[in-house]
Protein backbone atom coordinates (compact mmCIF):
# COMPACT_ATOMS: atom_id res chain seq x y z
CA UNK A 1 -43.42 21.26 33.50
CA UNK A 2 -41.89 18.04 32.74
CA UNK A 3 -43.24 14.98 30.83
CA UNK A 4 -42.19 11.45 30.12
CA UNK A 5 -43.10 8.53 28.74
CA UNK A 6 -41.80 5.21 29.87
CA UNK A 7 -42.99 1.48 28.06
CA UNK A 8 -43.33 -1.22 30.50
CA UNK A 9 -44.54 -4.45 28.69
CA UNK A 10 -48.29 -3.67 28.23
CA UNK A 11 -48.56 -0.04 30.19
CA UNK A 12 -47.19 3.16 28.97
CA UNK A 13 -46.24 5.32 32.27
CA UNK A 14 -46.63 8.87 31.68
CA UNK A 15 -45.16 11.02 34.39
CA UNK A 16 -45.92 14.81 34.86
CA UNK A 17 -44.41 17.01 37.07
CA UNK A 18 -44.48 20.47 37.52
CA UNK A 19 -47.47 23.06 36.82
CA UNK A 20 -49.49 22.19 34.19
CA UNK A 21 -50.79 25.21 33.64
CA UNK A 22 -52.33 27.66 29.78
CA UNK A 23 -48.60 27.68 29.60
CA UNK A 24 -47.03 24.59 29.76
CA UNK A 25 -50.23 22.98 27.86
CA UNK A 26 -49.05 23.30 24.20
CA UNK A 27 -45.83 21.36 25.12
CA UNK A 28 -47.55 18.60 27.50
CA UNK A 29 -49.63 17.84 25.10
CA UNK A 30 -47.05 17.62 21.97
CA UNK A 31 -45.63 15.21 24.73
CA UNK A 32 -48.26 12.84 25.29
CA UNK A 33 -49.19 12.41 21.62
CA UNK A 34 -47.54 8.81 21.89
CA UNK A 35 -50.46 8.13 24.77
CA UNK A 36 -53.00 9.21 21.92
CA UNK A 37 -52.01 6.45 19.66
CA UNK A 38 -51.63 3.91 22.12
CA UNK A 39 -53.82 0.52 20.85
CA UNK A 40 -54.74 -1.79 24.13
CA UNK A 41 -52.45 -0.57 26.34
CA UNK A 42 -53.05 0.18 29.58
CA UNK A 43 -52.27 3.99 30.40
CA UNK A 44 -51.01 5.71 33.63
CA UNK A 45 -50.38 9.22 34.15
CA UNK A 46 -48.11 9.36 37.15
CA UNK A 47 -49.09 12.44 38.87
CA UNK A 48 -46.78 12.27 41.90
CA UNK A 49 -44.98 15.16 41.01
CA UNK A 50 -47.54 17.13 39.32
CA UNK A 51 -48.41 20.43 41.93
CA UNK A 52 -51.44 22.23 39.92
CA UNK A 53 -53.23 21.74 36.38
CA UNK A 54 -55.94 23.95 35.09
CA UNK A 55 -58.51 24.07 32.77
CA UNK A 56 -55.68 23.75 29.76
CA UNK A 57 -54.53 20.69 31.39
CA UNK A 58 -57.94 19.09 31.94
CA UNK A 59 -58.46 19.08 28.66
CA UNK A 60 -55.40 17.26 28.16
CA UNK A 61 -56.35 14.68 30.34
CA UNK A 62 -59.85 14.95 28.42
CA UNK A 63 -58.32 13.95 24.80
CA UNK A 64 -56.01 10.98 26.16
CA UNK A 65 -59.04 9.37 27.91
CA UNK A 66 -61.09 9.82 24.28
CA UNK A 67 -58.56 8.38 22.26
CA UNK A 68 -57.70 5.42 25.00
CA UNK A 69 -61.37 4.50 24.59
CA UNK A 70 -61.54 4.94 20.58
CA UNK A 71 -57.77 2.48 20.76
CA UNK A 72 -59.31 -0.14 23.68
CA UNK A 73 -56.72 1.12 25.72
CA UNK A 74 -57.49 2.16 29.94
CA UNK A 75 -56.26 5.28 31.78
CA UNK A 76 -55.40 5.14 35.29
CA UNK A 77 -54.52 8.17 37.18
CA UNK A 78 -52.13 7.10 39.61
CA UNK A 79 -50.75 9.48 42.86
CA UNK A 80 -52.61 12.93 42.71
CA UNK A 81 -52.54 15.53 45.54
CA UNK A 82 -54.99 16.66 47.62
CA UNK A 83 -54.99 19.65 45.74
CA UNK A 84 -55.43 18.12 42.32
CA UNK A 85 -57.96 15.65 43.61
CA UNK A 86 -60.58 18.78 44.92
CA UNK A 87 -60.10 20.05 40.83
CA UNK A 88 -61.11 16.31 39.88
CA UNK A 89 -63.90 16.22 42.18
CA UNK A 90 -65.38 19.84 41.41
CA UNK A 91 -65.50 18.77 37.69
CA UNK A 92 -66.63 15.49 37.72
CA UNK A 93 -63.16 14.07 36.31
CA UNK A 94 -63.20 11.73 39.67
CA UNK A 95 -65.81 10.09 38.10
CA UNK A 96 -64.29 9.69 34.47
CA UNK A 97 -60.94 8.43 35.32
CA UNK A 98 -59.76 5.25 37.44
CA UNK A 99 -57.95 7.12 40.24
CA UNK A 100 -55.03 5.36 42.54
């Protein structure tokens, strides 16, 4: 699992790639801290190359849309398989996140 975090102007692009899986979780989200501290800017989590993420991961997800909101900054989800896309609609994240 593989994360980075790019600045462009106002957006911070976060991509993932791998398997976010119980065992890659502790060191995605040591990774993403930046994203938690964000104020106003708009975040995407570039999923393109992101093949599974489990519960561990959805909780990541979970905490960096909290603290956007707290900051006034927006998460997009940008590029997620079909795969990852059944786990968002099963749990209701579809609904919580701005999906493209």
């Amino acid at each position: 699992m593989t994360t980075t975090i790019q600045e462009d102007g106002n957006q911070l692009i976060a991509t993932l790639a791998g398997r976010l899986d119980t065992a890659a979780a502790v060191a995605t989200a040591e990774a993403v801290k930046p994203l938690l501290e964000a104020q106003g800017k708009e975040i995407i989590l570039d999923c393109s190359g992101l093949e599974y993420i489990s519960s561990s991961g959805l909780r990541i997800f979970l905490s960096i849309r909290k603290e956007a909101a707290a900051h006034g900054s927006k998460v997009i989800v940008r590029s997620i398989n079909a795969d990852i896309r059944q786990v968002f609609m099963m749990t209701g994240f579809i609904s919580l996140f701005e999906i493209q």
